[in-house]
C-alpha atoms as a PDB file:
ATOM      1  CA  UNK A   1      -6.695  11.283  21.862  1.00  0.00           C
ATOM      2  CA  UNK A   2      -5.190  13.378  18.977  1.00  0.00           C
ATOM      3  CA  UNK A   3      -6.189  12.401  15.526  1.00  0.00           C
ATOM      4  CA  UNK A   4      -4.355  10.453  13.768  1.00  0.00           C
ATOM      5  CA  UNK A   5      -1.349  12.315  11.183  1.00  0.00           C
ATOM      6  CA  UNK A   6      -1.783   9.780   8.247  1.00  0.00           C
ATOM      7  CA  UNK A   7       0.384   9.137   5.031  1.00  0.00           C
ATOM      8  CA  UNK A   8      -0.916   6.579   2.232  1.00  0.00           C
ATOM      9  CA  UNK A   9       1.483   4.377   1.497  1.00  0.00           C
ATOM     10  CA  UNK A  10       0.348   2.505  -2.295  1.00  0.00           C
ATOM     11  CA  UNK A  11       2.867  -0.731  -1.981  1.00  0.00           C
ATOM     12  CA  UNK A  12       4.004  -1.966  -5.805  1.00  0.00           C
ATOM     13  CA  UNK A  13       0.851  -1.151  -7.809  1.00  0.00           C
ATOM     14  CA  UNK A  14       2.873  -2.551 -10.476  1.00  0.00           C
ATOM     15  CA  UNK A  15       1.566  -4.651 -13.865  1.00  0.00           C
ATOM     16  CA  UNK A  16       3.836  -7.313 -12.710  1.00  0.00           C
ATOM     17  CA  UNK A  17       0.657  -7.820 -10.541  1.00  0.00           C
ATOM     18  CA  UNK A  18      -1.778  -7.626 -13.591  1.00  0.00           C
ATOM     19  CA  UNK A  19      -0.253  -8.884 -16.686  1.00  0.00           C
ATOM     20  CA  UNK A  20       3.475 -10.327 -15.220  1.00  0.00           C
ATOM     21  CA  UNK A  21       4.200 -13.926 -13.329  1.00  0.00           C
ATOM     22  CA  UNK A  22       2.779 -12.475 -10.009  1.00  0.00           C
ATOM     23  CA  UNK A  23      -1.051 -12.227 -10.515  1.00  0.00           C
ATOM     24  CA  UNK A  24      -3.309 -11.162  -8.005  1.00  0.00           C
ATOM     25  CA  UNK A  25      -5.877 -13.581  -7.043  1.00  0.00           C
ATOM     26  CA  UNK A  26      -8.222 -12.647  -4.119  1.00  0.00           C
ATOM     27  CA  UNK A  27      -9.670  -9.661  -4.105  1.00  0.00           C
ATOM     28  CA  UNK A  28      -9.992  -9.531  -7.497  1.00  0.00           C
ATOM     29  CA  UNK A  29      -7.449  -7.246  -8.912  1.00  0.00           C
ATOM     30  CA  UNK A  30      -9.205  -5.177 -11.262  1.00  0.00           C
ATOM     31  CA  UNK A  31     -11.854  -4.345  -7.858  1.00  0.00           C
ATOM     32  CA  UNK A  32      -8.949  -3.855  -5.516  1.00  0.00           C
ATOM     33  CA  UNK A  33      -6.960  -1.378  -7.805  1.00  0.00           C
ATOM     34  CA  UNK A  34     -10.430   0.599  -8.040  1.00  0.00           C
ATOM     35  CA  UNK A  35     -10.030   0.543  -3.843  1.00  0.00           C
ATOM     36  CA  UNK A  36      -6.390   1.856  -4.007  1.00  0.00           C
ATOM     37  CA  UNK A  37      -7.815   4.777  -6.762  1.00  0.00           C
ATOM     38  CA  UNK A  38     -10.752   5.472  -4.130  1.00  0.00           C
ATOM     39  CA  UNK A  39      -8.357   5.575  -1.152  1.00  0.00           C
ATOM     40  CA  UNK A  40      -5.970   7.677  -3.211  1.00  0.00           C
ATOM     41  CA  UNK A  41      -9.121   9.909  -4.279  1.00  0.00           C
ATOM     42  CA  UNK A  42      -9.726  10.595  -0.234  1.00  0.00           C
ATOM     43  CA  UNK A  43      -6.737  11.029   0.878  1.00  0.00           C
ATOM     44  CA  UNK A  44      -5.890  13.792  -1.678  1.00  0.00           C
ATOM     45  CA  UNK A  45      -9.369  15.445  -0.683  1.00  0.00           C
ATOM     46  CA  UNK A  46      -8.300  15.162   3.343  1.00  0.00           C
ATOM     47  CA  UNK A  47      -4.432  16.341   2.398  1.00  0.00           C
ATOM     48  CA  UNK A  48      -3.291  13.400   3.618  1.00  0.00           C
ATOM     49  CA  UNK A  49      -0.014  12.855   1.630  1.00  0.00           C
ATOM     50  CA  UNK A  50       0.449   9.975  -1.217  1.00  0.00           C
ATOM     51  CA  UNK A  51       3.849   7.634  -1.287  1.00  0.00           C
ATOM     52  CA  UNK A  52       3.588   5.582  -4.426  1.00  0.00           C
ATOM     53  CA  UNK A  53       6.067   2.505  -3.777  1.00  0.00           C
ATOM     54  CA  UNK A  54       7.660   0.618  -6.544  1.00  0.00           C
ATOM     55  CA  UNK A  55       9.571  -2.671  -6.181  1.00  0.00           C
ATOM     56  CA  UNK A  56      12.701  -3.006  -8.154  1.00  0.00           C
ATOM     57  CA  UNK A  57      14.691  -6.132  -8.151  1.00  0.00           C
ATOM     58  CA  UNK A  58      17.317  -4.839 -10.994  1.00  0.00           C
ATOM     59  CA  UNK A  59      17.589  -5.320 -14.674  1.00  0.00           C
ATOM     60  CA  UNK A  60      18.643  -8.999 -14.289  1.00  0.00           C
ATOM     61  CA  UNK A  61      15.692 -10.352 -12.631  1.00  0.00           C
ATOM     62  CA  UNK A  62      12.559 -12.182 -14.251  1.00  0.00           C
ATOM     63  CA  UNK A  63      10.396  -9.809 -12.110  1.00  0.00           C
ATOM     64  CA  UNK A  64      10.056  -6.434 -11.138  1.00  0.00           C
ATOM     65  CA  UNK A  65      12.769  -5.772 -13.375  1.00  0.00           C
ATOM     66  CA  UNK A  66      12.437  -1.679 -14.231  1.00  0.00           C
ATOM     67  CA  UNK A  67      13.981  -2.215 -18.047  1.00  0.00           C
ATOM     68  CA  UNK A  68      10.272  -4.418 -18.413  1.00  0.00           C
ATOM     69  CA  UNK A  69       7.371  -2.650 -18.775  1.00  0.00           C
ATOM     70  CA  UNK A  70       5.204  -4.792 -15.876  1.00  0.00           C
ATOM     71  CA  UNK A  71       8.057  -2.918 -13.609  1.00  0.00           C
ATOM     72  CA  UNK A  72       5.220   0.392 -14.754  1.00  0.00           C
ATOM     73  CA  UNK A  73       2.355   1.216 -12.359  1.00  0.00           C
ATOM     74  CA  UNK A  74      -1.253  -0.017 -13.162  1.00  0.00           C
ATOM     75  CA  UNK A  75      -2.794   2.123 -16.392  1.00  0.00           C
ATOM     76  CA  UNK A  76      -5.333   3.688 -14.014  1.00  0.00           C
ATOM     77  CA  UNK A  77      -2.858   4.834 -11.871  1.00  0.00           C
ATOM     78  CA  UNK A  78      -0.117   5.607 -14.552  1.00  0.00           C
ATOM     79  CA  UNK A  79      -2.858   7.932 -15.791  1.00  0.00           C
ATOM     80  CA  UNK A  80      -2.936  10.125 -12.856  1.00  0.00           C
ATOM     81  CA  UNK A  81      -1.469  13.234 -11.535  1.00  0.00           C
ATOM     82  CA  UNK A  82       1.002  12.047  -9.782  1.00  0.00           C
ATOM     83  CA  UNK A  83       2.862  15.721  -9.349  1.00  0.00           C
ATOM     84  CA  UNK A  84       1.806  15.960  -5.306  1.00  0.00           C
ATOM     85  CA  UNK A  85       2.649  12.383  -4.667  1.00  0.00           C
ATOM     86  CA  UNK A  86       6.232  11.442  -2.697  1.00  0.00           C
ATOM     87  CA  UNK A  87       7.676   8.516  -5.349  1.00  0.00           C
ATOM     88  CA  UNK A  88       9.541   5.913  -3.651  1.00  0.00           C
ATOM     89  CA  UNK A  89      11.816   2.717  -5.405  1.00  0.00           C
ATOM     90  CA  UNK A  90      12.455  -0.058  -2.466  1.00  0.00           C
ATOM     91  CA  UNK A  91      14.185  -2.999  -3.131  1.00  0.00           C
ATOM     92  CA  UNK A  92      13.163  -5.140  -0.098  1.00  0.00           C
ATOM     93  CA  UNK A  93       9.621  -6.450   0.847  1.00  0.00           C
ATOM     94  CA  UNK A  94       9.302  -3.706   3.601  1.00  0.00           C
ATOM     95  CA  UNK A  95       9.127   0.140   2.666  1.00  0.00           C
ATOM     96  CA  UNK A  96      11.092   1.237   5.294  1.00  0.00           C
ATOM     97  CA  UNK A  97      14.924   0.137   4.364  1.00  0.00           C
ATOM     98  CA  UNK A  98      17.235   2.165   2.836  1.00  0.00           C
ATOM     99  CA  UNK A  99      14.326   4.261   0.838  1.00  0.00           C
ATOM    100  CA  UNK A 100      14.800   7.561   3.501  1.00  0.00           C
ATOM    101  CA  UNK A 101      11.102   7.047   4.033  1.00  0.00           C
ATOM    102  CA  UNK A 102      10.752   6.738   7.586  1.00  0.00           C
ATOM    103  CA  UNK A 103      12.472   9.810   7.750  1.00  0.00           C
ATOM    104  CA  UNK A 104      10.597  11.845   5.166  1.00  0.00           C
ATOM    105  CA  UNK A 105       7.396  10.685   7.463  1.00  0.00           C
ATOM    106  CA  UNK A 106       8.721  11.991  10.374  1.00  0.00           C
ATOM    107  CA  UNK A 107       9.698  14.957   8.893  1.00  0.00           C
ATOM    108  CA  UNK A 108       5.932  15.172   8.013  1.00  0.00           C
ATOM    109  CA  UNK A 109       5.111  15.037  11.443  1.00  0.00           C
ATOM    110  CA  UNK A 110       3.287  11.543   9.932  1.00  0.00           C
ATOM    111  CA  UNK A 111       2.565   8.724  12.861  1.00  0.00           C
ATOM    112  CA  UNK A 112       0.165   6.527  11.311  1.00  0.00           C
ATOM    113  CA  UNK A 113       0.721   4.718   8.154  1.00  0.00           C
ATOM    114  CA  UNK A 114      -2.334   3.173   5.670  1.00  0.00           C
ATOM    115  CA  UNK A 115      -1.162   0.503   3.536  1.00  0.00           C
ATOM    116  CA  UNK A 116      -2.725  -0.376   0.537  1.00  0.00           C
ATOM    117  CA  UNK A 117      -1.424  -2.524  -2.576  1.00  0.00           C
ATOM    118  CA  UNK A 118       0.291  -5.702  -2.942  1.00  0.00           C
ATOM    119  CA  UNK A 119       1.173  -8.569  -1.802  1.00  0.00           C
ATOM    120  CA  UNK A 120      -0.827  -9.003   1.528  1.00  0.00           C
ATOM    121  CA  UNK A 121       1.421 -11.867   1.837  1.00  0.00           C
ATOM    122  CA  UNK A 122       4.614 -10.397   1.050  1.00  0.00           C
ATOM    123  CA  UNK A 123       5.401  -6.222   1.105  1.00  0.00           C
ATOM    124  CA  UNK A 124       1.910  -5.275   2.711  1.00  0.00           C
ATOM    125  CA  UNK A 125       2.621  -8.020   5.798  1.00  0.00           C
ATOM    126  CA  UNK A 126       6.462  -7.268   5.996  1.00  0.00           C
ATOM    127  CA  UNK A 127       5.631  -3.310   5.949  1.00  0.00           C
ATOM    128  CA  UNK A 128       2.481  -3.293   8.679  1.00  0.00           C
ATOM    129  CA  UNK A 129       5.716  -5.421  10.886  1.00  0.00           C
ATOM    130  CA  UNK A 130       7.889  -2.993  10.203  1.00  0.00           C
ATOM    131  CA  UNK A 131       5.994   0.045  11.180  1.00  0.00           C
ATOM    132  CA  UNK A 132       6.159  -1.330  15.024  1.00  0.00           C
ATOM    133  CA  UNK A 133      10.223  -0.529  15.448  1.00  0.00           C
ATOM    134  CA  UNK A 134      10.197   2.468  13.347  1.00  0.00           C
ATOM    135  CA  UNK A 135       7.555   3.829  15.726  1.00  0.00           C
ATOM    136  CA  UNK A 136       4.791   4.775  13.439  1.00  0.00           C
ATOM    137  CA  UNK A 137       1.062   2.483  13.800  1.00  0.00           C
ATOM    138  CA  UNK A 138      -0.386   0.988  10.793  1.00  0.00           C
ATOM    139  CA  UNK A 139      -3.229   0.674   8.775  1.00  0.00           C
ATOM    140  CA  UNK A 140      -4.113  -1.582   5.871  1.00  0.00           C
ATOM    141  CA  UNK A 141      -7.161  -1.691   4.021  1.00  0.00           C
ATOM    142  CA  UNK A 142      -8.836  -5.006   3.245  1.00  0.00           C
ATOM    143  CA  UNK A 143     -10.214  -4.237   0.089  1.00  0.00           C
ATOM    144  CA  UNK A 144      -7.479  -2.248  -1.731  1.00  0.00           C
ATOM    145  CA  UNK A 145      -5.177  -5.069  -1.091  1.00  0.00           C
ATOM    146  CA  UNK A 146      -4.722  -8.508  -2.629  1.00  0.00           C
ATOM    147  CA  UNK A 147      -2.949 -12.185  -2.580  1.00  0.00           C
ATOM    148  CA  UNK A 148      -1.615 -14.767  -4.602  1.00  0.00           C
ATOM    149  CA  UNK A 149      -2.308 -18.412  -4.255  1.00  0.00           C
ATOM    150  CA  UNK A 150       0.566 -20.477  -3.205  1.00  0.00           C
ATOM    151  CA  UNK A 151       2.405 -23.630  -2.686  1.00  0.00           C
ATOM    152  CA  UNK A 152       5.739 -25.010  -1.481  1.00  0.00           C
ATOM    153  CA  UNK A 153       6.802 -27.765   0.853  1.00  0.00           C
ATOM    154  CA  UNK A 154       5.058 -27.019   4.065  1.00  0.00           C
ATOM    155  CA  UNK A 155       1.518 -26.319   2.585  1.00  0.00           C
ATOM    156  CA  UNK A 156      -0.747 -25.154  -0.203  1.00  0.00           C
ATOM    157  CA  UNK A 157      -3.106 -22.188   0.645  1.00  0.00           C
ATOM    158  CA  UNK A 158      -5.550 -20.362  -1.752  1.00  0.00           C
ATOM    159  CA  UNK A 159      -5.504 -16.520  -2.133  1.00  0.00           C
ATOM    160  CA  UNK A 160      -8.519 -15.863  -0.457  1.00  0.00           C
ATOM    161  CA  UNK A 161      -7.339 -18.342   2.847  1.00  0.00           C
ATOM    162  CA  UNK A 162      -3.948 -16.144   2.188  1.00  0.00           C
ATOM    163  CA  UNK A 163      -5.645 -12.887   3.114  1.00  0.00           C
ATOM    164  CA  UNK A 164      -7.978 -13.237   5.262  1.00  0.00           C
ATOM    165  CA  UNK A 165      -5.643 -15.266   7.210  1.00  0.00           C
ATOM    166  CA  UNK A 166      -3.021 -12.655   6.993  1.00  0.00           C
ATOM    167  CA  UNK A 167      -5.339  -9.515   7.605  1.00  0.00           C
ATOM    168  CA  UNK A 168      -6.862 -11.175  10.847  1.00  0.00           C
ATOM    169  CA  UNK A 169      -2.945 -12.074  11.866  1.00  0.00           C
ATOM    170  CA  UNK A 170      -2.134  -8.475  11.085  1.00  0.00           C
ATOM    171  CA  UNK A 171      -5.166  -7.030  12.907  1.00  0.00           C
ATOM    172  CA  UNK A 172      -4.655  -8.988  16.624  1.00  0.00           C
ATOM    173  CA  UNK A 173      -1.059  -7.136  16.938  1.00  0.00           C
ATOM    174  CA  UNK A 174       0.340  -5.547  14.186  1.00  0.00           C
ATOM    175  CA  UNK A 175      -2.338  -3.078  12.375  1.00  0.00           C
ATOM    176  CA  UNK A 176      -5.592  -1.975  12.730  1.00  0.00           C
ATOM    177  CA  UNK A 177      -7.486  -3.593   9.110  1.00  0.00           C
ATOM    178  CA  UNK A 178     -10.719  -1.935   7.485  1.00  0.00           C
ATOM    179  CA  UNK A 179     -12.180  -1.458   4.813  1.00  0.00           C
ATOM    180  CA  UNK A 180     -11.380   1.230   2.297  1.00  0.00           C
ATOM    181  CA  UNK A 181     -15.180   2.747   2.952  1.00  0.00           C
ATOM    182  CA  UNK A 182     -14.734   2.873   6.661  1.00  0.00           C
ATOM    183  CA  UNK A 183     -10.893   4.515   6.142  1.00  0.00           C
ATOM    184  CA  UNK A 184     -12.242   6.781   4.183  1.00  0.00           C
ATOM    185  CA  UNK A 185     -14.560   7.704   7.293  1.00  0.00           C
ATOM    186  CA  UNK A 186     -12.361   7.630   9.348  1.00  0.00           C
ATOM    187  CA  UNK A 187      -9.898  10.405   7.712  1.00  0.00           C
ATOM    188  CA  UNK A 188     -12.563  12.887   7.169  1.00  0.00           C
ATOM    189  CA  UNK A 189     -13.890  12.356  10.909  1.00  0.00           C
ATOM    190  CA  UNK A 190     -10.418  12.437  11.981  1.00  0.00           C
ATOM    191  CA  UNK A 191     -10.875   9.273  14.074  1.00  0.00           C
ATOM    192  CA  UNK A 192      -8.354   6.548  14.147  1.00  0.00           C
ATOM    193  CA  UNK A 193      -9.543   3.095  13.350  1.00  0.00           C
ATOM    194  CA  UNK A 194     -10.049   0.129  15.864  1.00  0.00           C
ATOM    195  CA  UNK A 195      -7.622  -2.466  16.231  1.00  0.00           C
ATOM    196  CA  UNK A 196      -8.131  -6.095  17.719  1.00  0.00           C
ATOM    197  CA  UNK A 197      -5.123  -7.049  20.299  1.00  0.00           C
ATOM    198  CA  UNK A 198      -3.803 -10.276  20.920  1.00  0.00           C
ATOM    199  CA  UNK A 199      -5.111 -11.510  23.996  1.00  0.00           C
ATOM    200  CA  UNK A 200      -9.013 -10.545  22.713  1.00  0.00           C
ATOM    201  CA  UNK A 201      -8.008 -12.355  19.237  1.00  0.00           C
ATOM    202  CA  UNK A 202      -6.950 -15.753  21.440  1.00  0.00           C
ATOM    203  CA  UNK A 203      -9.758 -15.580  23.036  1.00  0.00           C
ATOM    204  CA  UNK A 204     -12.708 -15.242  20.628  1.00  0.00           C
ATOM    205  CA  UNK A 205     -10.235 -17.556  18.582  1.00  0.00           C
ATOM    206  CA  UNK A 206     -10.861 -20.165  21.246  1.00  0.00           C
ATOM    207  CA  UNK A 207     -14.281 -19.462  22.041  1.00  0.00           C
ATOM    208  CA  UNK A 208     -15.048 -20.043  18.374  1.00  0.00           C
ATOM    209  CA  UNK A 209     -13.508 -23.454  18.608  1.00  0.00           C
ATOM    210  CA  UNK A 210     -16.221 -24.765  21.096  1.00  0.00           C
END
């Protein structure tokens, strides 16, 4: 098997995360933006190429509004050199429509995607999905992403319930999920990562029930 051709895709690293009305609660933010740093940090040392994604939702809305400065990146990110990343503005939960991205990939000669950043329940889920029809596989890292709590009338789950529940969802079908230590292993051994599969998931799901 070939080795993976990777791209790091940093999902909405935004301070609408940090100081706006979306705070992340599980991992803890300030530890998962120092995973996105570390994953950024590898893949620049591997020449795997950076996308920094930001969410805009226009200059009406209450969030992610880019005339308000949470629209800006986290300060530790802000702070870098950005001048070899590929900047991308999306204005739907995936990062694939109507940004050219999938495109730019291709033209990369990119097929594997590693998704780090925010929401696991929102723009990192809808993203890994999306990867599947525009024929690239996916990656997320556990650590260098994060959840919010939340509420509304079918249920009430708690951040941390949020992503794990997500990131084992995500890793029986839709993306292979590690850590941002073992990614980082992976992409200087040139190894892709494992991935769970559906049926295996059911089963040690069910087995774990008896």
């Amino acid at each position: 098997m070939s080795a993976p051709r990777r791209a790091l895709i940093v999902v909405d690293p935004q301070q609408e995360y940090f100081t706006g009305l979306l705070p992340i609660q599980y991992p803890p933010r300030e530890e998962s933006v120092q995973r996105i740093a570390a994953a950024i940090d590898a893949a620049e040392r591997a020449g795997v190429p950076v996308v920094m994604v930001q969410h805009s939702a226009g200059e009406e809305a209450p969030v992610f509004n880019p005339a308000q400065p949470q629209f800006r990146l986290h300060p530790s990110l802000e702070e870098r050199d950005s001048t070899g990343w590929k900047s991308v503005v999306k204005q739907y939960s995936s990062v694939f429509p109507g940004t050219g991205l999938a495109e730019w990939l291709r033209g990369k000669g990119i097929d594997t995607i590693t998704l780090v950043g925010y929401m696991t329940n929102n723009c990192i889920l809808a993203s890994a999905a999306d990867a599947e029809p525009h024929q690239f596989t996916a990656e997320v890292l556990s650590d260098a992403t994060g959840a919010i709590d939340l509420g509304n009338e079918a249920g009430l789950a708690d951040a941390r319930t949020v992503h794990t529940t997500l990131l084992t969802l995500l890793n029986s079908n839709f993306a292979a999920v590690a850590s941002t230590d073992e990614w980082v292993r992976a992409v200087e051994s040139g190894e892709a990562l494992g991935k769970g599969n559906l049926v295996e998931s059911a089963a040690a799901g069910a087995a774990a029930r008896v």
